[in-house]
Protein backbone atom coordinates (compact mmCIF):
# COMPACT_ATOMS: atom_id res chain seq x y z
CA UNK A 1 8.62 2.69 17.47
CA UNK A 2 6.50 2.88 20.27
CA UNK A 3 2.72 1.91 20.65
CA UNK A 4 0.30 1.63 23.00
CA UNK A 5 -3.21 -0.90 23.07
CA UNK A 6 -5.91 -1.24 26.03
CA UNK A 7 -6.32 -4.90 27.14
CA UNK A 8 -11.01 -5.09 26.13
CA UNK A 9 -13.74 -7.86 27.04
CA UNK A 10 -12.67 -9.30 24.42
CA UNK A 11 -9.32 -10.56 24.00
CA UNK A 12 -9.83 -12.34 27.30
CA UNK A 13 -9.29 -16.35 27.80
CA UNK A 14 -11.64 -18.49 29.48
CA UNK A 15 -9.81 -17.52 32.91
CA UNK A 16 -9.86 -13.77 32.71
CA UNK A 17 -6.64 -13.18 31.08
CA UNK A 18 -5.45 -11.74 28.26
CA UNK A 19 -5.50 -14.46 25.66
CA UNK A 20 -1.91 -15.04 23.83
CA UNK A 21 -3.01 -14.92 20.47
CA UNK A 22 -4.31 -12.12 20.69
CA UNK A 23 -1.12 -10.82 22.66
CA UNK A 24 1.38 -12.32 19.32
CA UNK A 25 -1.45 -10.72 16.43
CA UNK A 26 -0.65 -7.31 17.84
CA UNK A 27 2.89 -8.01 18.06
CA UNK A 28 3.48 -9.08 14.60
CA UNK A 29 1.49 -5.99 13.67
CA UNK A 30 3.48 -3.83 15.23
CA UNK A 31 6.37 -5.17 14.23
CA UNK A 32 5.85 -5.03 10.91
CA UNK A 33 4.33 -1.51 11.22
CA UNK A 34 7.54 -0.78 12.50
CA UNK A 35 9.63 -2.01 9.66
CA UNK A 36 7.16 -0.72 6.86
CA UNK A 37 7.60 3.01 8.40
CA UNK A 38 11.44 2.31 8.56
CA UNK A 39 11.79 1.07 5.14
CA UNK A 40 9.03 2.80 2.92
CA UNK A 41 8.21 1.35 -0.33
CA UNK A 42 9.03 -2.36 1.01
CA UNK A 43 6.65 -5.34 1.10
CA UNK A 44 7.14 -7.58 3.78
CA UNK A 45 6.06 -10.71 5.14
CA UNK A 46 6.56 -12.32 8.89
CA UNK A 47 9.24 -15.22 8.18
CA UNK A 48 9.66 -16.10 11.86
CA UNK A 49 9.47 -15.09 15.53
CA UNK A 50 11.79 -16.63 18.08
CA UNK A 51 11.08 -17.86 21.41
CA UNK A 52 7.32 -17.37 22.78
CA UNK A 53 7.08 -16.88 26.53
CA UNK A 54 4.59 -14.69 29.00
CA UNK A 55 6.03 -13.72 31.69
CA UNK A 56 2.91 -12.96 33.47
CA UNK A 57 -1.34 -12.47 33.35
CA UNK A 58 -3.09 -9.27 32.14
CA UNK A 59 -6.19 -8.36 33.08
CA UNK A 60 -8.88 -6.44 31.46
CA UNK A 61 -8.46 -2.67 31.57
CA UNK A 62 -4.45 -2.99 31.32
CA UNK A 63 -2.43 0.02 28.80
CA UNK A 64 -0.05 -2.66 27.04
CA UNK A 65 2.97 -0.63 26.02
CA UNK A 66 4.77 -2.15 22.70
CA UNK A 67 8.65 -1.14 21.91
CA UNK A 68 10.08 -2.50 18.27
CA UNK A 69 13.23 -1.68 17.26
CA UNK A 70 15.62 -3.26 14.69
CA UNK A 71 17.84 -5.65 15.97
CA UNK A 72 19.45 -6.53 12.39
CA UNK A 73 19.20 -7.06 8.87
CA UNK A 74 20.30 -9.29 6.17
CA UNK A 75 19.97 -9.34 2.47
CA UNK A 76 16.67 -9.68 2.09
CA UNK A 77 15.45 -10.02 5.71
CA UNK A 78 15.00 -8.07 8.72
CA UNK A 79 14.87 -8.54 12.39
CA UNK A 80 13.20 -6.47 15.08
CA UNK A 81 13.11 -7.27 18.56
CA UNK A 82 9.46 -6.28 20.38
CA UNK A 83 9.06 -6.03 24.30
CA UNK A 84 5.70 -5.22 25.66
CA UNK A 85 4.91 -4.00 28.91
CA UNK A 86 1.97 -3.76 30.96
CA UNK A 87 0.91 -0.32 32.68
CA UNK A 88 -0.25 0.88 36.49
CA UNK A 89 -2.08 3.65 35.59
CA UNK A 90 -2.62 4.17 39.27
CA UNK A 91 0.96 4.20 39.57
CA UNK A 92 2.88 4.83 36.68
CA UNK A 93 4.64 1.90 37.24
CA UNK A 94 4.95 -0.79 33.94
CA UNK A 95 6.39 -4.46 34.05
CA UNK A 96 7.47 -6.41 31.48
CA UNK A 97 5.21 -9.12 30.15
CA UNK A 98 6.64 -10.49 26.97
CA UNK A 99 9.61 -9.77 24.45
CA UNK A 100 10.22 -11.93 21.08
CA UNK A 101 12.33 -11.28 17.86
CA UNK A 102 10.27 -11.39 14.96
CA UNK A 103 12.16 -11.38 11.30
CA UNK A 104 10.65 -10.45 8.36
CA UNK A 105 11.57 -10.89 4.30
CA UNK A 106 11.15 -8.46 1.86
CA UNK A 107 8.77 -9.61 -1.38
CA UNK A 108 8.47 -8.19 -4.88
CA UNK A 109 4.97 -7.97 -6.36
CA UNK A 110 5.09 -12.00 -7.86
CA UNK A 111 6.51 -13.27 -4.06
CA UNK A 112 10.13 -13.79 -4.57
CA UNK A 113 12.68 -12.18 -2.46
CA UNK A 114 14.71 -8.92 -3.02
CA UNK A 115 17.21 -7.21 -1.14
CA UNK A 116 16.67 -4.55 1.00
CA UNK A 117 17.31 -1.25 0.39
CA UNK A 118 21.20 -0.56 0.58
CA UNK A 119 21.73 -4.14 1.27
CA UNK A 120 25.20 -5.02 0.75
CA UNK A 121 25.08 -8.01 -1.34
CA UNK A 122 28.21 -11.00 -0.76
């Protein structure tokens, strides 16, 4: 899935930059955007997102380009890996700026886990 977010006034840090939290919220959402659309009917929860790192600044006015795809998938849990990029629109150009796994479990209605659809249980 593919999505795309301008960089406003305010998601901006005390320096000018794009502030990380506000960077890893739209992650997560579009993660699990991505796995709600790809498994309809589940309810899921964010269990866990692997290494953090930002591998540069973005400044106001930047298109942030966010790719999630599924990386893998257990049981009852699923993993998508999200890389975002940042856009010249003078250019066309994009670099990348930050990539993570994030997994998430699937819940029944009172919070315990369930497998996934066609989940091949061991």
């Amino acid at each position: 899935m593919e999505s795309y977010t301008v960089v406003r006034p305010e998601h901006l840090n005390q320096y000018g930059h794009l502030f990380g939290g506000c960077l890893l919220k739209w992650v997560d959402e579009i993660a699990w955007i991505a796995a709600s659309r790809d498994n309809p009917g589940c309810r899921f929860v964010t269990i866990g997102m692997d290494r953090v790192a930002f591998h540069r600044g973005v400044h106001q006015g930047a298109v942030l380009r966010f790719d999630a795809s599924e990386q893998s998938r257990g049981c009852t849990s699923i993993t998508y890996v999200i890389r975002v990029f940042a856009d010249d629109l003078n250019t066309g150009a994009e670099e990348a700026i930050f990539s993570t796994c994030i997994t998430f479990v699937r819940l029944d209605e009172t919070g315990c886990k369930i497998p996934l659809p066609n989940a091949t249980i061991v």
